[in-house]
N, C-alpha and C. Protein backbone atom coordinates (compact mmCIF):
# COMPACT_ATOMS: atom_id res chain seq x y z
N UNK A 1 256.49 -42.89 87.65
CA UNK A 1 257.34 -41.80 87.19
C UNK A 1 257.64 -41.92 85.69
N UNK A 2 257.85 -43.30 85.17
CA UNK A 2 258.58 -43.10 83.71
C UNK A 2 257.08 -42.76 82.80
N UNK A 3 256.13 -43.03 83.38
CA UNK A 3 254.72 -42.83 82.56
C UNK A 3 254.42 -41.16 82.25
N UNK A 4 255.60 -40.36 83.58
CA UNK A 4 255.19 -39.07 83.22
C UNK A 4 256.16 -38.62 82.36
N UNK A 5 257.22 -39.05 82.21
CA UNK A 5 258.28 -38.70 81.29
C UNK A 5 258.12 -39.11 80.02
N UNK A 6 257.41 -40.23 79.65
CA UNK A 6 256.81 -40.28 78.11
C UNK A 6 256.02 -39.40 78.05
N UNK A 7 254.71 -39.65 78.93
CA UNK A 7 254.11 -38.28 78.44
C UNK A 7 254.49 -36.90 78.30
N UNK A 8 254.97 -35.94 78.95
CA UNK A 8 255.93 -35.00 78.81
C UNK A 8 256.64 -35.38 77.52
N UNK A 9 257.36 -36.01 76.73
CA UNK A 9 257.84 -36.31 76.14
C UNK A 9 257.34 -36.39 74.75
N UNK A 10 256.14 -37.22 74.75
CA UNK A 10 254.96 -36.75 73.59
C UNK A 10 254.38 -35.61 73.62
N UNK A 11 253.92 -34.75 74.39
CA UNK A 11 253.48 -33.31 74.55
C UNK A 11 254.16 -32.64 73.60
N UNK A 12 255.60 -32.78 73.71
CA UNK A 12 256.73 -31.76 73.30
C UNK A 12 256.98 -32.03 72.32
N UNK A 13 256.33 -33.52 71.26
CA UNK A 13 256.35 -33.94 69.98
C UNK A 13 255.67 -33.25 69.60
N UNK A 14 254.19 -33.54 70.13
CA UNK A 14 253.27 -33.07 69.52
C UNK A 14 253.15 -31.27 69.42
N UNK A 15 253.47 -30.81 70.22
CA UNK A 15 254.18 -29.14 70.08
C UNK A 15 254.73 -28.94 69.06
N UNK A 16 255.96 -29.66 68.90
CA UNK A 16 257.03 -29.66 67.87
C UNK A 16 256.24 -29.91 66.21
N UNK A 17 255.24 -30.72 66.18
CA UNK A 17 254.56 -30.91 65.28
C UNK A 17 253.36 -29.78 64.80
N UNK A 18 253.25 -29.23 65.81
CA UNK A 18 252.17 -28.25 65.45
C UNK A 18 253.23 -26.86 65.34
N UNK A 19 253.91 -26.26 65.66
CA UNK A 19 254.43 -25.73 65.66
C UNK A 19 254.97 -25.83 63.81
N UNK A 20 255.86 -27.20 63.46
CA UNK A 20 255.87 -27.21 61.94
C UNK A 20 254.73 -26.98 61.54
N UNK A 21 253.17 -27.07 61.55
CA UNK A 21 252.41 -27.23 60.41
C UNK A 21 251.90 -25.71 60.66
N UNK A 22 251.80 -25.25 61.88
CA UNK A 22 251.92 -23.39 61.52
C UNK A 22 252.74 -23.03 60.83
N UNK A 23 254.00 -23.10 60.92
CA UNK A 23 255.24 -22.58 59.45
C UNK A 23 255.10 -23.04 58.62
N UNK A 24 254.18 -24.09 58.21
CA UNK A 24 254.01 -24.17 56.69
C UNK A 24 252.82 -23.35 56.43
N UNK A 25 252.00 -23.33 57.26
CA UNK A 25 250.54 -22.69 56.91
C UNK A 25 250.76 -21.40 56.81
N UNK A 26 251.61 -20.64 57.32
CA UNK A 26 251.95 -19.56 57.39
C UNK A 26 252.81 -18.73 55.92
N UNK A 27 253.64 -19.79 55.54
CA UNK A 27 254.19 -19.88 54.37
C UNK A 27 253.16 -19.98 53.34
N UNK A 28 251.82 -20.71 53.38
CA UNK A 28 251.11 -20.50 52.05
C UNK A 28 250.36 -20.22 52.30
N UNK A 29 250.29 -18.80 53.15
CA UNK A 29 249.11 -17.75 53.31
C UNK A 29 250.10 -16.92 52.73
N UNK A 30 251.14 -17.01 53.24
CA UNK A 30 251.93 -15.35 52.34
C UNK A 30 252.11 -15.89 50.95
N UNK A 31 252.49 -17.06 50.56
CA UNK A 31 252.36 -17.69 49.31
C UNK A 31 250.85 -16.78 48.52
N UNK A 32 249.87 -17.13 49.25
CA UNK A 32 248.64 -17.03 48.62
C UNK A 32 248.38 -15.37 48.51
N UNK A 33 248.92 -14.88 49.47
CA UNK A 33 248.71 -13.37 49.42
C UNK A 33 249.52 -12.53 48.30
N UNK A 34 250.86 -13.20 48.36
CA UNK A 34 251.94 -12.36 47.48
C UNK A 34 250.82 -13.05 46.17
N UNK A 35 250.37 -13.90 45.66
CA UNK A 35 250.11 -14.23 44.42
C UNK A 35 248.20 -13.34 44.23
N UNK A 36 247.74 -13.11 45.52
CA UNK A 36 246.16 -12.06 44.87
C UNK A 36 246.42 -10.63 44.61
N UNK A 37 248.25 -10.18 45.34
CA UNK A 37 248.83 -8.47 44.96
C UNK A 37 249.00 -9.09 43.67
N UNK A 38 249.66 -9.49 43.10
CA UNK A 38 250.22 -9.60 41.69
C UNK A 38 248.18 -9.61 41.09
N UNK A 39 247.77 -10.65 41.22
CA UNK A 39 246.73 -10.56 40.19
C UNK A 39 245.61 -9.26 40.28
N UNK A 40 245.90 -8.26 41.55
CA UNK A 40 245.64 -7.06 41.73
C UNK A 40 246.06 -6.42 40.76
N UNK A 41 247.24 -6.27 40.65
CA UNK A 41 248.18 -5.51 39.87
C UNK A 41 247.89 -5.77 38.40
N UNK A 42 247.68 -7.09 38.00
CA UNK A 42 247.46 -7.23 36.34
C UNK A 42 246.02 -6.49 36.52
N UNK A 43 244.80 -6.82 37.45
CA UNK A 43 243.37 -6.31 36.97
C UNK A 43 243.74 -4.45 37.21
């Protein structure tokens, strides 16, 4: 039993971890997007 509760337990890390590195990735795609409108805008 306690072997399934670590595991369960790491699952929900590792969720928790992917879950952060989509909100960052997500953040510097709109990062990257808001900055090719602007260099739209100067060409």
């Amino acid at each position: 039993m306690a072997q399934t509760t670590s595991f369960k337990a790491e699952v929900r890390g590792e969720i928790k971890e992917n879950k952060e590195e989509i909100k960052i990735f997500k953040e510097e795609i709109k990062a990257e997007i808001k900055e090719s409108k602007e260099e739209i805008k100067k060409f």
